[in-house]
N, C-alpha and C. Protein backbone atom coordinates (compact mmCIF):
# COMPACT_ATOMS: atom_id res chain seq x y z
N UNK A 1 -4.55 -5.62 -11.37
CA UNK A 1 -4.85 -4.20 -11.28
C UNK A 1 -3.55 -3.39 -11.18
N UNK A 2 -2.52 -4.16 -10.59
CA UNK A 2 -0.99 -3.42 -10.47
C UNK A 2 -1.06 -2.74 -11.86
N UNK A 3 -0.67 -3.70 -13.15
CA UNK A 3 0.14 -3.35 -14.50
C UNK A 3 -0.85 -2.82 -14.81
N UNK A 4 -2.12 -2.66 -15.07
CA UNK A 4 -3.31 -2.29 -15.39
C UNK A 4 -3.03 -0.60 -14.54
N UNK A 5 -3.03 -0.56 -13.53
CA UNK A 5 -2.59 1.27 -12.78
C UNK A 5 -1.06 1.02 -13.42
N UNK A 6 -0.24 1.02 -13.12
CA UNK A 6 1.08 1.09 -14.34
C UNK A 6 0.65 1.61 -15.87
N UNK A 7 -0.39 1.59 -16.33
CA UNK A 7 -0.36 1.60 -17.94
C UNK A 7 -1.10 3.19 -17.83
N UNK A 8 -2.67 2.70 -17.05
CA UNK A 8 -3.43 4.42 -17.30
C UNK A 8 -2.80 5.15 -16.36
N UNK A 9 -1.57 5.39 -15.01
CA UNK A 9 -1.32 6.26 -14.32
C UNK A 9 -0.45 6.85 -15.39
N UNK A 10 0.69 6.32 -15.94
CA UNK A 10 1.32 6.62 -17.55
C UNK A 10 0.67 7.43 -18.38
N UNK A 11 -0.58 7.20 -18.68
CA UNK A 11 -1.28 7.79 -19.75
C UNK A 11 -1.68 8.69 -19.33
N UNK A 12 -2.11 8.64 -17.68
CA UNK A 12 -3.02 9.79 -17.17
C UNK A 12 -1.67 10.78 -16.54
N UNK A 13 -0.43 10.81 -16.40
CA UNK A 13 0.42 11.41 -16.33
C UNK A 13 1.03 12.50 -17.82
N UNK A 14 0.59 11.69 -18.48
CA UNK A 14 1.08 12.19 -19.88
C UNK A 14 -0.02 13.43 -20.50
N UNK A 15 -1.23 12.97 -20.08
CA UNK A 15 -2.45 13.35 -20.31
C UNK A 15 -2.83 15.09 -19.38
N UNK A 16 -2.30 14.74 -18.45
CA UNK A 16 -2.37 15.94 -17.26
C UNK A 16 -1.36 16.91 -17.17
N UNK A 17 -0.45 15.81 -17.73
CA UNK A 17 0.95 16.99 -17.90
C UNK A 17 1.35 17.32 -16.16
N UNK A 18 1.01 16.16 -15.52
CA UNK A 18 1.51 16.21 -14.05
C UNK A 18 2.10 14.81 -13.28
N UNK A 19 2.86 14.70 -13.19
CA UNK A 19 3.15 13.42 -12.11
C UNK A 19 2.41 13.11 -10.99
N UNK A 20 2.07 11.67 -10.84
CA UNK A 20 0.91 11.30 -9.30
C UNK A 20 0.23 12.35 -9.07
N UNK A 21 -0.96 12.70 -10.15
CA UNK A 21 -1.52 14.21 -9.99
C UNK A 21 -2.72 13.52 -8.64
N UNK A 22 -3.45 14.40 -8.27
CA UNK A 22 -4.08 13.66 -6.91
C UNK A 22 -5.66 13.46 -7.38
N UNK A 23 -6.26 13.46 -8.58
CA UNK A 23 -7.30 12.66 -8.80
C UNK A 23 -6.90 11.40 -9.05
N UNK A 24 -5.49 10.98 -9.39
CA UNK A 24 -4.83 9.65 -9.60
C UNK A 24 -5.06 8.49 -8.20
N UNK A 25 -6.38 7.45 -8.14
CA UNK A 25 -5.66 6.70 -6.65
C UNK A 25 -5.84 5.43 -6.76
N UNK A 26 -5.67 5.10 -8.23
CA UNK A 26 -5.67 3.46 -8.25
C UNK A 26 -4.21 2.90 -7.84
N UNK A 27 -3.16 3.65 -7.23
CA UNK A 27 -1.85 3.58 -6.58
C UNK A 27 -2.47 3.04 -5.11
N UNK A 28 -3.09 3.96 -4.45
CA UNK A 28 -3.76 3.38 -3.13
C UNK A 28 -4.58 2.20 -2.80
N UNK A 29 -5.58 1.98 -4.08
CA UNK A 29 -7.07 1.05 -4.17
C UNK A 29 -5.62 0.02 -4.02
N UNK A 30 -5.03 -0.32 -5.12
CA UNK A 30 -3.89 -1.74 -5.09
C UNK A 30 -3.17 -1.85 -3.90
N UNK A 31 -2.63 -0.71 -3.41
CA UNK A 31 -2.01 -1.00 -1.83
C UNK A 31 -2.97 -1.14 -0.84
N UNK A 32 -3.60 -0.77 -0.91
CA UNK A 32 -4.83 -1.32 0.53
C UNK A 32 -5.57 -2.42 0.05
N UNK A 33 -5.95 -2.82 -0.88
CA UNK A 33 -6.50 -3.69 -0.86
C UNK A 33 -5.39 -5.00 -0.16
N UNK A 34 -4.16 -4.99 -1.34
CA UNK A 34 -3.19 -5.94 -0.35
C UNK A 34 -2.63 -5.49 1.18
N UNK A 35 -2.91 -4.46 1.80
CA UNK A 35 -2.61 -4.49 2.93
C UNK A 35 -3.89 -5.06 3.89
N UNK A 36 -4.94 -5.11 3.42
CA UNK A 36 -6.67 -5.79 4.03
C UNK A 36 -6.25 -7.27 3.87
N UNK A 37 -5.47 -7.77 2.98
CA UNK A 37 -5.82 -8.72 2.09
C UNK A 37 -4.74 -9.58 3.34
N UNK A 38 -3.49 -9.08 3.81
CA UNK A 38 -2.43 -9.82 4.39
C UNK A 38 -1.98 -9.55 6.12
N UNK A 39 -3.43 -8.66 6.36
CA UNK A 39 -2.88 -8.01 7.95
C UNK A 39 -4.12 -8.44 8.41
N UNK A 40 -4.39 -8.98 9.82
CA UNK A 40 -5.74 -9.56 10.33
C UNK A 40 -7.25 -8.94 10.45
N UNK A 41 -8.08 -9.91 10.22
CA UNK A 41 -9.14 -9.24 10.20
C UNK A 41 -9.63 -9.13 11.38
N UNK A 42 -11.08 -7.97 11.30
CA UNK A 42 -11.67 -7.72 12.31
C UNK A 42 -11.52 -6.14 12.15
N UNK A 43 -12.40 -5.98 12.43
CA UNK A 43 -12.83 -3.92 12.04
C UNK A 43 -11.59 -3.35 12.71
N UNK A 44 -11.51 -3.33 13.86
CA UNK A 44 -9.88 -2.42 14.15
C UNK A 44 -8.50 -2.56 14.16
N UNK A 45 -8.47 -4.12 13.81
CA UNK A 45 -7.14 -4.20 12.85
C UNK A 45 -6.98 -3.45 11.87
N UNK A 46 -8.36 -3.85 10.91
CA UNK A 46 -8.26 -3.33 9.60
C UNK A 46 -8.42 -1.99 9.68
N UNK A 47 -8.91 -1.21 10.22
CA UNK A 47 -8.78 0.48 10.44
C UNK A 47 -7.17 1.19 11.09
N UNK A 48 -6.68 -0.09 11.59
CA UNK A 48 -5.54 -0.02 11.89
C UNK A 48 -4.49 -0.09 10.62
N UNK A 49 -4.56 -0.83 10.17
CA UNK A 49 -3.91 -1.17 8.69
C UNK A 49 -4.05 -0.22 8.05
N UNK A 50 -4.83 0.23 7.84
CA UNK A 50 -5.24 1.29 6.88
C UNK A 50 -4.67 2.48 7.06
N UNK A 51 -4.95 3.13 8.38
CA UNK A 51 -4.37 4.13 8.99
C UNK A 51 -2.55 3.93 8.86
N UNK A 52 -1.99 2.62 8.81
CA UNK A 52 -0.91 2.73 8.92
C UNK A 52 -0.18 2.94 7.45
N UNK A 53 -1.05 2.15 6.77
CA UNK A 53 -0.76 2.55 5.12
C UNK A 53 -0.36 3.78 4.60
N UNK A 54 -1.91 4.72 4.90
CA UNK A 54 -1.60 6.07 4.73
C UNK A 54 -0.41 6.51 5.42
N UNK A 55 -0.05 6.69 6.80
CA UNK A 55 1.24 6.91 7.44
C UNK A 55 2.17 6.94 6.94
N UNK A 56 2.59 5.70 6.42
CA UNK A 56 3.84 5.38 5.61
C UNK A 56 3.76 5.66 4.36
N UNK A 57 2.58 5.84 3.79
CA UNK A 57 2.59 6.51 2.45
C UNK A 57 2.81 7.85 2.34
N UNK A 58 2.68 9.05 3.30
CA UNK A 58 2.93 9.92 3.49
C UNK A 58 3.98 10.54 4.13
N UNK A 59 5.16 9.50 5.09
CA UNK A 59 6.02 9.61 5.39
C UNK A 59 7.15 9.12 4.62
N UNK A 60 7.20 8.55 3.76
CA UNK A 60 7.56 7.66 2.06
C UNK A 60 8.91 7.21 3.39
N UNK A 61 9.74 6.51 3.51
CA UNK A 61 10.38 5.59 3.99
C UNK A 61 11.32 4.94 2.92
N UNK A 62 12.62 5.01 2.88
CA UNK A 62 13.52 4.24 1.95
C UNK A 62 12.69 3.00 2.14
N UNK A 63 12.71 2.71 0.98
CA UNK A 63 13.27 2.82 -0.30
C UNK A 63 12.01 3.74 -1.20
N UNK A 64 10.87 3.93 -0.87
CA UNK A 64 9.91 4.43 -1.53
C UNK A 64 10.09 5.64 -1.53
N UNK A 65 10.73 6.22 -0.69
CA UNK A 65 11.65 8.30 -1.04
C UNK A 65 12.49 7.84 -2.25
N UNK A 66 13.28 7.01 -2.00
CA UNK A 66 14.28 6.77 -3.41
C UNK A 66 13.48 7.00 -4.83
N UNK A 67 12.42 5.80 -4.69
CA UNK A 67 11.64 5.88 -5.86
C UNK A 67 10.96 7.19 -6.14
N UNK A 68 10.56 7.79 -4.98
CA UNK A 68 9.62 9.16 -5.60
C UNK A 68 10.63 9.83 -5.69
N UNK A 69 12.11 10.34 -5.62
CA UNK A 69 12.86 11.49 -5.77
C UNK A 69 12.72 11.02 -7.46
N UNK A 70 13.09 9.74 -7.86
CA UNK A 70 14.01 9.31 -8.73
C UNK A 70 12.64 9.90 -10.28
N UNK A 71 13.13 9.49 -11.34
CA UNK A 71 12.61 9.66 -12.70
C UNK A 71 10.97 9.19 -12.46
N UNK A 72 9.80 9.89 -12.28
CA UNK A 72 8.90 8.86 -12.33
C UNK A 72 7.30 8.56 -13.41
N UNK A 73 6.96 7.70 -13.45
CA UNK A 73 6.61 6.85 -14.18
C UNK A 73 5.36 6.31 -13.50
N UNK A 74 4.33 5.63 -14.34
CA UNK A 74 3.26 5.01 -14.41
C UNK A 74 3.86 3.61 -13.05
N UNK A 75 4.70 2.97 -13.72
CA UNK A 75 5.46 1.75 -12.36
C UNK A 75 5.83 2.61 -11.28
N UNK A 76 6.47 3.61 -11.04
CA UNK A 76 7.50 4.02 -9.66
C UNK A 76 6.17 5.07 -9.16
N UNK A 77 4.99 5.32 -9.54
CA UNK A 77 4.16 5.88 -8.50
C UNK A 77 3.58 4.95 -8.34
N UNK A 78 3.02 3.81 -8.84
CA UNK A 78 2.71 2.52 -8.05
C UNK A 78 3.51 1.62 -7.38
N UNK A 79 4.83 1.51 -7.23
CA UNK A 79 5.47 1.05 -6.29
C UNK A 79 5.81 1.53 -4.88
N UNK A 80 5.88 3.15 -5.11
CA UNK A 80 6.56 3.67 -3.60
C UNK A 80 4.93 3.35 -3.23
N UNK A 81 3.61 3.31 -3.47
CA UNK A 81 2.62 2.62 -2.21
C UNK A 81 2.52 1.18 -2.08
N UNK A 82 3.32 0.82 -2.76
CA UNK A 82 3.32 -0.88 -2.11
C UNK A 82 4.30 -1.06 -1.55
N UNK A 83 5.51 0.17 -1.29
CA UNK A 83 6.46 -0.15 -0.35
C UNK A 83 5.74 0.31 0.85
N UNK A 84 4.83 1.04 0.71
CA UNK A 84 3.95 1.92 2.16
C UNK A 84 3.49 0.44 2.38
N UNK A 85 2.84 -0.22 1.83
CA UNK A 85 1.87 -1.17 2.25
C UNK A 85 2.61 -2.28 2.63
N UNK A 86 4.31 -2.70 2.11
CA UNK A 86 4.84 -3.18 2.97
C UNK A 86 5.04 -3.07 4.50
N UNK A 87 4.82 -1.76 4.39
CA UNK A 87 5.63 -1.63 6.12
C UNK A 87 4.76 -1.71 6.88
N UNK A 88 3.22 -1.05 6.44
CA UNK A 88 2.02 -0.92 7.19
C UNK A 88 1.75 -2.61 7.66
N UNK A 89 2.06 -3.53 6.51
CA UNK A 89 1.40 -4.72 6.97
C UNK A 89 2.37 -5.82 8.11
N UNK A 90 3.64 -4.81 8.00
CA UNK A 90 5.13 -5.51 9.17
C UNK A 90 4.56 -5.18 10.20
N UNK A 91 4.28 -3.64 10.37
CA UNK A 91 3.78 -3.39 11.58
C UNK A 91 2.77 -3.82 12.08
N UNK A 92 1.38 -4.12 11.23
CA UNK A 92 0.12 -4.50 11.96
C UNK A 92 0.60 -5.53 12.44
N UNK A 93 1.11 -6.84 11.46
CA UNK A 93 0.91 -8.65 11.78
C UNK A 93 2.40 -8.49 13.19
N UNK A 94 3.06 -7.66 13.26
CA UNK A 94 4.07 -7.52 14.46
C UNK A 94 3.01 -6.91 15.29
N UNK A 95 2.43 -6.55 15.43
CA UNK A 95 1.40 -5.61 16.78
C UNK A 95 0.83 -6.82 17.10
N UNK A 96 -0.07 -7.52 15.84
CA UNK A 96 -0.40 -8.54 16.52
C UNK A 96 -0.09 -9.60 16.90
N UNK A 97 1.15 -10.04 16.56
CA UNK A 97 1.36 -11.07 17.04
C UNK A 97 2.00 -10.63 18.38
N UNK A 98 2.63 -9.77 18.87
CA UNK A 98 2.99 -9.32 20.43
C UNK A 98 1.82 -9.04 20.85
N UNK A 99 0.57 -8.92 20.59
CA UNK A 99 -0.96 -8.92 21.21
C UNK A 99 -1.37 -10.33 21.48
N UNK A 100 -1.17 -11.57 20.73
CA UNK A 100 -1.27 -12.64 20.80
C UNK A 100 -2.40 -13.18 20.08
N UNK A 101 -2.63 -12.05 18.85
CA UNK A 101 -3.93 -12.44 18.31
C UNK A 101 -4.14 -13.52 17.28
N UNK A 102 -3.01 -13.63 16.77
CA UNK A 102 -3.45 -15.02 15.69
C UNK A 102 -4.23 -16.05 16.63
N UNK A 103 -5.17 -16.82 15.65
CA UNK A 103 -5.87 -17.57 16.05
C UNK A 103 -6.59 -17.15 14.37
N UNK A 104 -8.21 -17.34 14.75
CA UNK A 104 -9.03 -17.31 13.51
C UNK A 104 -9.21 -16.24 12.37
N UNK A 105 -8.54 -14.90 13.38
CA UNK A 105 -8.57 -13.54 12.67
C UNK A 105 -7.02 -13.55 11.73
N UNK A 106 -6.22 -14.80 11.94
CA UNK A 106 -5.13 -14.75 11.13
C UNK A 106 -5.09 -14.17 9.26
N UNK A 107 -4.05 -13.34 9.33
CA UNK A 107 -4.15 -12.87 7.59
C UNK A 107 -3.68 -14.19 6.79
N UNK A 108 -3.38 -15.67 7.63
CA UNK A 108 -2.70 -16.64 6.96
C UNK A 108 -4.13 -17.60 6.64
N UNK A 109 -5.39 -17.13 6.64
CA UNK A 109 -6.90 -17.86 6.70
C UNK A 109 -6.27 -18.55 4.76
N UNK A 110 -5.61 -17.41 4.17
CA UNK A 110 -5.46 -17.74 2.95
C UNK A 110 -4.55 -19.00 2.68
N UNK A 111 -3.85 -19.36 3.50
CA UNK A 111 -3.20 -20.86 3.57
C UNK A 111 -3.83 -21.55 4.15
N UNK A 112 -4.86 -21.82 4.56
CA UNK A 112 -5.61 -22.79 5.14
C UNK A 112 -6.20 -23.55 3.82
């Protein structure tokens, strides 16, 4: 779904005659889904995650300010939210692990 939002945010940029216009949010659907996908489950983690996504997506954070100042493109508005969804998912799996929650709700169920 990444290169797939890379190709129509392109087209739909070209099309609108606007950059990351805001009916555009298959940038978000791809970052949250991998931020659900790698931060622990259980309803208020994951509302946690989420909440933190947006945060950092809205506070853009080097390197993802770099990318949105810079030339942008179908790739660099889908990257500065997977740099959001980097940080969102440092912070949750760091919250929880100083909570002491790994155990079964681990985001590592996928290496099992």
């Amino acid at each position: 779904l990444f290169v797939l939002g890379c190709v129509s945010v392109g087209k739909s940029t070209a099309y609108l005659n606007k950059v990351d216009h805001g009916s555009i949010v298959v940038d978000e659907v791809v970052a949250v889904w991998v931020v659900l996908l790698l931060t622990p489950l259980g309803f208020w983690w994951q509302l946690s995650s989420v909440i933190a996504f947006r945060f950092f997506d809205i506070v853009k954070l080097p390197p993802a300010s770099v990318v949105d100042r810079g030339r942008q493109n179908g790739f660099t508005v889908m990257l500065d939210d997977i740099f959001a969804a980097v940080y969102a998912i440092l912070v949750i799996n760091s919250m929880a692990w100083v909570a002491g929650f790994y155990g079964a709700a681990s985001p590592f169920w996928i290496l099992r």
